[in-house]
N, C-alpha and C. Protein backbone atom coordinates (compact mmCIF):
# COMPACT_ATOMS: atom_id res chain seq x y z
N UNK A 1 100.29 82.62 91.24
CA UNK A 1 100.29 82.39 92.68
C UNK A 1 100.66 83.68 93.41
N UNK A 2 99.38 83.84 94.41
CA UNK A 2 100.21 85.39 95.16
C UNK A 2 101.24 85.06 96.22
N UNK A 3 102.13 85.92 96.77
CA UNK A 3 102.91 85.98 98.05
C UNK A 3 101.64 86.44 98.58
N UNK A 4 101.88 85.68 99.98
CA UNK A 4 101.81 86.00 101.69
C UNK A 4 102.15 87.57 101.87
N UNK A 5 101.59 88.12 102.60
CA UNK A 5 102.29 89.52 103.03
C UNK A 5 101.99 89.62 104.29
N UNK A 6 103.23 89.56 104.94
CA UNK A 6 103.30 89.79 106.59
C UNK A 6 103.66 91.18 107.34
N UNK A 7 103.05 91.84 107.88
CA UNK A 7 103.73 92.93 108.64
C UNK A 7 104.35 92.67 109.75
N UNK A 8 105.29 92.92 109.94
CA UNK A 8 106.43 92.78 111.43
C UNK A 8 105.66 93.75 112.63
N UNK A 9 106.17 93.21 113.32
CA UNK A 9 105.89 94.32 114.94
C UNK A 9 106.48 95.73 114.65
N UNK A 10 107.71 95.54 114.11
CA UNK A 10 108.60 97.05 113.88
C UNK A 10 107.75 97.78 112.50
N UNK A 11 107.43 97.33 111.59
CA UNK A 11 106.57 97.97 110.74
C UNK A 11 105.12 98.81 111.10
N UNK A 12 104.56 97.66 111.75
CA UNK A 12 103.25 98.49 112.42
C UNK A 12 103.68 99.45 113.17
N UNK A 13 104.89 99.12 114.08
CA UNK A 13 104.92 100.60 115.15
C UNK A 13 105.00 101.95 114.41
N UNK A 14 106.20 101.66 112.91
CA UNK A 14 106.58 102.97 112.63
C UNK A 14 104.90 103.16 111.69
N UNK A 15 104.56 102.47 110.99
CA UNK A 15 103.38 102.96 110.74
C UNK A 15 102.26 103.63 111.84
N UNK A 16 102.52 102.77 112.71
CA UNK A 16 101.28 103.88 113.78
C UNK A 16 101.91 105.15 113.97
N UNK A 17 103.14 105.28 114.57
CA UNK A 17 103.70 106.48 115.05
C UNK A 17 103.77 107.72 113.51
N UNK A 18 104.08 106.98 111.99
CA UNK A 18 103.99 107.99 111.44
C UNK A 18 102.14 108.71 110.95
N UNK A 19 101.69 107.49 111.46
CA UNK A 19 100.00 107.89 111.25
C UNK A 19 99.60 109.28 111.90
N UNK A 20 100.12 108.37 113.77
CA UNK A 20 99.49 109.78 114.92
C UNK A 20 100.22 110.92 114.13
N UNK A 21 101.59 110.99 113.45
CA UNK A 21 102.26 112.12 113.38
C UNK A 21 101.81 113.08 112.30
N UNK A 22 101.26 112.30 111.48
CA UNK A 22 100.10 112.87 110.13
C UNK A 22 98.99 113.27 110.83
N UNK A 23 98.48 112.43 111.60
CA UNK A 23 97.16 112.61 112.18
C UNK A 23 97.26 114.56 112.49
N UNK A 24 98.27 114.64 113.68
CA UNK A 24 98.24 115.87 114.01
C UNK A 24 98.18 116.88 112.98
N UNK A 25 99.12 116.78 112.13
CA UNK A 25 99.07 118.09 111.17
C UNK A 25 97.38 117.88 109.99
N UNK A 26 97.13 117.26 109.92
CA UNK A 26 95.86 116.95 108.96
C UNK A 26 95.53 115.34 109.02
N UNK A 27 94.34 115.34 110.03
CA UNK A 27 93.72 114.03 110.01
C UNK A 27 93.13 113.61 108.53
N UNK A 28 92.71 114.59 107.62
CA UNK A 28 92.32 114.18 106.50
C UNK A 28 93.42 113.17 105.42
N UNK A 29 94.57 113.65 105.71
CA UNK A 29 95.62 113.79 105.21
C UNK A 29 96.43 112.18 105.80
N UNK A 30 96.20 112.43 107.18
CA UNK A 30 96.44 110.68 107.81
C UNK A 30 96.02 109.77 106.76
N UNK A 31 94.64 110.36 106.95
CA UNK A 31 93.45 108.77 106.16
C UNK A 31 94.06 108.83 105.17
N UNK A 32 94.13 109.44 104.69
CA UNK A 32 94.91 109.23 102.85
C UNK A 32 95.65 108.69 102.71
N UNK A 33 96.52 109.09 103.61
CA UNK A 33 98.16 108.25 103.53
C UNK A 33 98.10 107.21 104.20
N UNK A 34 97.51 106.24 105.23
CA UNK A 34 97.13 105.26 105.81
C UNK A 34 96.13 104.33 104.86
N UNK A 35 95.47 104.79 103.99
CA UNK A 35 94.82 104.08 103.07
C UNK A 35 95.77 103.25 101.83
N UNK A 36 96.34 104.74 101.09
CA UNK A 36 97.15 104.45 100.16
C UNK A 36 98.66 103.37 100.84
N UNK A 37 99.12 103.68 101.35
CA UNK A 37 99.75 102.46 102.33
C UNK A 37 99.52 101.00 102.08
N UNK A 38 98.23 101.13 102.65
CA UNK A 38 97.31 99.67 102.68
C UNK A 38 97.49 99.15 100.88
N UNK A 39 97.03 99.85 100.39
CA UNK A 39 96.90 99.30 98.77
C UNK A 39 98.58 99.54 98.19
N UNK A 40 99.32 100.06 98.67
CA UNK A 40 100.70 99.62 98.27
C UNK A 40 101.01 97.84 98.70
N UNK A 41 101.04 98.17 100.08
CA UNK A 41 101.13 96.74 100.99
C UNK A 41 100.70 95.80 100.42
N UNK A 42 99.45 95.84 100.01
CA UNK A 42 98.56 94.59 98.94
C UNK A 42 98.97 94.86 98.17
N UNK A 43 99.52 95.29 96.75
CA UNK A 43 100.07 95.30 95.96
C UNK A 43 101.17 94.48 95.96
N UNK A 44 102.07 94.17 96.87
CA UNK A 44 102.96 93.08 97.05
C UNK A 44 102.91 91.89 97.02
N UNK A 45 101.63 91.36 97.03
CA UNK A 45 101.24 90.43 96.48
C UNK A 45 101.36 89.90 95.30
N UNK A 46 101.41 90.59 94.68
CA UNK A 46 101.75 90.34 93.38
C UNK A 46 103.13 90.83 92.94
N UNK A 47 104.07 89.87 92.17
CA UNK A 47 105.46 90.33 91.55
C UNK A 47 106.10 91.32 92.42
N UNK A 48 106.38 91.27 93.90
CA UNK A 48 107.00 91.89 94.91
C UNK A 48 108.94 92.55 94.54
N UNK A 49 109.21 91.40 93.49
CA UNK A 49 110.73 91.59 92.80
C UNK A 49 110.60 92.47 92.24
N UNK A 50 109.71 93.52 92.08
CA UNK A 50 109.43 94.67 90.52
C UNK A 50 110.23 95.87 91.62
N UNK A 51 110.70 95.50 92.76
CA UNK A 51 110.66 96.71 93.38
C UNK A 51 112.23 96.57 93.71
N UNK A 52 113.06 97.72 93.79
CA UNK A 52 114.40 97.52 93.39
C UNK A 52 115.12 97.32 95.31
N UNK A 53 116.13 96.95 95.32
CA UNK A 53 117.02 96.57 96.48
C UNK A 53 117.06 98.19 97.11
N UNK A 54 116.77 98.32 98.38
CA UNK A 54 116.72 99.39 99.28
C UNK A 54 118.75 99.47 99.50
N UNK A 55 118.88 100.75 99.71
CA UNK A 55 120.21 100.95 100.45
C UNK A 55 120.65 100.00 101.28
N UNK A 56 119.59 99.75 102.50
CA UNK A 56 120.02 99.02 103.39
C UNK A 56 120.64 97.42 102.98
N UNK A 57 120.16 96.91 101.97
CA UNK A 57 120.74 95.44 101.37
C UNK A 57 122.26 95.23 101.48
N UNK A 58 122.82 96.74 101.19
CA UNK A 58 124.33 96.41 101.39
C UNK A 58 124.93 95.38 102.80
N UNK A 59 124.01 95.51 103.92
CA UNK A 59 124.46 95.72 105.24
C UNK A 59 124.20 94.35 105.74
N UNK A 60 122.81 93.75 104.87
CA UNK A 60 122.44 92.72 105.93
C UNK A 60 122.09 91.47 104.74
N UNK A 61 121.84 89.93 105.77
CA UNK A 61 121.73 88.84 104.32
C UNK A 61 121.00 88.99 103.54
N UNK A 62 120.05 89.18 103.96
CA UNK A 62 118.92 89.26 103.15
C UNK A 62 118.55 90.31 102.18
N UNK A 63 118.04 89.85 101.30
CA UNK A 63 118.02 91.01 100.27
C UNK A 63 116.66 92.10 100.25
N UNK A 64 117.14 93.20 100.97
CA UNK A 64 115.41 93.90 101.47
C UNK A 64 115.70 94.96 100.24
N UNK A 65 114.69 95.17 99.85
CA UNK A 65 113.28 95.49 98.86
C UNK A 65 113.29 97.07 99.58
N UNK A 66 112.59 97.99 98.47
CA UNK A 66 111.68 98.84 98.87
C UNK A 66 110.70 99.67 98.29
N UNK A 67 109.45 99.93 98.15
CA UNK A 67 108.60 100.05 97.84
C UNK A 67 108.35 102.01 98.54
N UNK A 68 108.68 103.07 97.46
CA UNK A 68 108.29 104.42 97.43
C UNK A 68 106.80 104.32 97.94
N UNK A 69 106.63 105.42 98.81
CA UNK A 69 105.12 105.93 99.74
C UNK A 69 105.54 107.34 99.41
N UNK A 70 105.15 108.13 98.67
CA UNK A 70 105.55 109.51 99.17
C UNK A 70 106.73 109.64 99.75
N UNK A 71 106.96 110.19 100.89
CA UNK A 71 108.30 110.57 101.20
C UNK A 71 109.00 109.31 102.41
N UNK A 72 108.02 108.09 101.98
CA UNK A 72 108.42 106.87 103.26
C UNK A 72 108.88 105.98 102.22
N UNK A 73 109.95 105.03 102.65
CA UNK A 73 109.79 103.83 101.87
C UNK A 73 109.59 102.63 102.49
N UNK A 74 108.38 101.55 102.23
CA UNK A 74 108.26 100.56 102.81
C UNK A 74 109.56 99.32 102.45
N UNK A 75 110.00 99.05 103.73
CA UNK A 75 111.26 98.26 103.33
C UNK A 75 110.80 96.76 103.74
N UNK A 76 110.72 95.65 102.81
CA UNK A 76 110.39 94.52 102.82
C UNK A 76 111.96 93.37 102.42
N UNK A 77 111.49 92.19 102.67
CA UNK A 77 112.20 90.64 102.06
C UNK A 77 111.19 90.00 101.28
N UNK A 78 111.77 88.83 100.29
CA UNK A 78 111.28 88.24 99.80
C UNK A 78 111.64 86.94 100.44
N UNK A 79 110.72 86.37 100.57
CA UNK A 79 111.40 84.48 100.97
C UNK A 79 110.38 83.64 100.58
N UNK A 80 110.47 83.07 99.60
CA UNK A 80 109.50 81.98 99.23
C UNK A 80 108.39 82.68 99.08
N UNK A 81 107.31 81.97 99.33
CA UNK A 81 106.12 82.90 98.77
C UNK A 81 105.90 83.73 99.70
N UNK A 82 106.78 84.49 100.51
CA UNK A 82 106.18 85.06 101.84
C UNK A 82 106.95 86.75 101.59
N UNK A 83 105.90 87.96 101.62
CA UNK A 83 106.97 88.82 101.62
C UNK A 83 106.42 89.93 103.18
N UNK A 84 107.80 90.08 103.86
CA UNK A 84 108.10 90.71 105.45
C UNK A 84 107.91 92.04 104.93
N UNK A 85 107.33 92.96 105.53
CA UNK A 85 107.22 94.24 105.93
C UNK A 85 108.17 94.23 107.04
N UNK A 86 109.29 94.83 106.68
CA UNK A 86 109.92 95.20 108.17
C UNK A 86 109.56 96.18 108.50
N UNK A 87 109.84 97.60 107.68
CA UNK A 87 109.96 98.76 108.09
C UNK A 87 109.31 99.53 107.38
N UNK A 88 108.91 101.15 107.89
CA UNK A 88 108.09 102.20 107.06
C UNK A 88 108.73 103.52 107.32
N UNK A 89 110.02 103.56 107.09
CA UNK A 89 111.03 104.97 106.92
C UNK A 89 110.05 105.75 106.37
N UNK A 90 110.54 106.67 106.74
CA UNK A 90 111.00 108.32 105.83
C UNK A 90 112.45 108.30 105.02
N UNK A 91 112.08 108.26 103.95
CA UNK A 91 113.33 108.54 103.16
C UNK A 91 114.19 109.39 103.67
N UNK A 92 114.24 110.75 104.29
CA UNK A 92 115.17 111.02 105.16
C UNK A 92 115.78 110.77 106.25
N UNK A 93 115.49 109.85 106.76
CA UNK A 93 116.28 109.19 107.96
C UNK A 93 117.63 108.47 107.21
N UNK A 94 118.03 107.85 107.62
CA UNK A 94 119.78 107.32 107.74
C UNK A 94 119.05 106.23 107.26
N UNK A 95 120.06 105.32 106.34
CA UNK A 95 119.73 103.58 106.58
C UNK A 95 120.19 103.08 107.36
N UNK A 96 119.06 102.14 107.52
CA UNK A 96 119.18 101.02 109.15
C UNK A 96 120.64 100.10 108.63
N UNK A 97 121.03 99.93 110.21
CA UNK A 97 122.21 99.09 109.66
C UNK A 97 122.46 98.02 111.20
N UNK A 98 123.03 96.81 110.55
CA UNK A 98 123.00 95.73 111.84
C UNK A 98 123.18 96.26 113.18
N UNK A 99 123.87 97.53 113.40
CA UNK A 99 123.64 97.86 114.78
C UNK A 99 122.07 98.72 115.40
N UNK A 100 121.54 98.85 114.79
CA UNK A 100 120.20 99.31 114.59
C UNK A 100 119.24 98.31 115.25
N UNK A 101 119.43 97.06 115.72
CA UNK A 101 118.27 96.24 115.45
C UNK A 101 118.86 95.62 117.17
């Protein structure tokens, strides 16, 4: 049985904003990384638990996930058959934490 895979409002934004921000330095380079994205994302569909507890889990109930992009990590939940895309960091940013939101 596959999970559901939902993207949040806050996921798409940072995905658009890190797209335009690729876009500028190498549109070739966007598409690539906006593609490969996509086939991570679907990949969650399947066995979504293979992917280990993000930093941020310390902070909040739920137990968020994260899934390596190059230098982003897609930060997800699991709930029933349904798995949330919250977020699409850069591994160098700070982890999000309940005052964040």
């Amino acid at each position: 049985m596959k999970y559901a895979v939902i993207i949040q409002p806050d996921a798409e934004r940072d995905v658009d904003e890190a797209y335009m921000w690729l876009a500028e330095q190498s549109p070739d380079a966007a598409a690539r990384w906006l593609e490969d994205l996509g086939t991570l994302v679907d990949s969650l569909e399947t066995f979504p638990k293979r992917c280990g507890l993000a930093p941020e889990a310390e902070f909040f109930d739920n137990k968020i996930r994260q899934l390596p992009h190059g230098v982003y990590r897609i930060l997800f939940t699991v709930k029933a058959r349904e798995v949330h895309v919250l977020h699409v960091r850069r591994g160098s940013r700070r982890v999000l934490t309940p005052e964040d939101k």
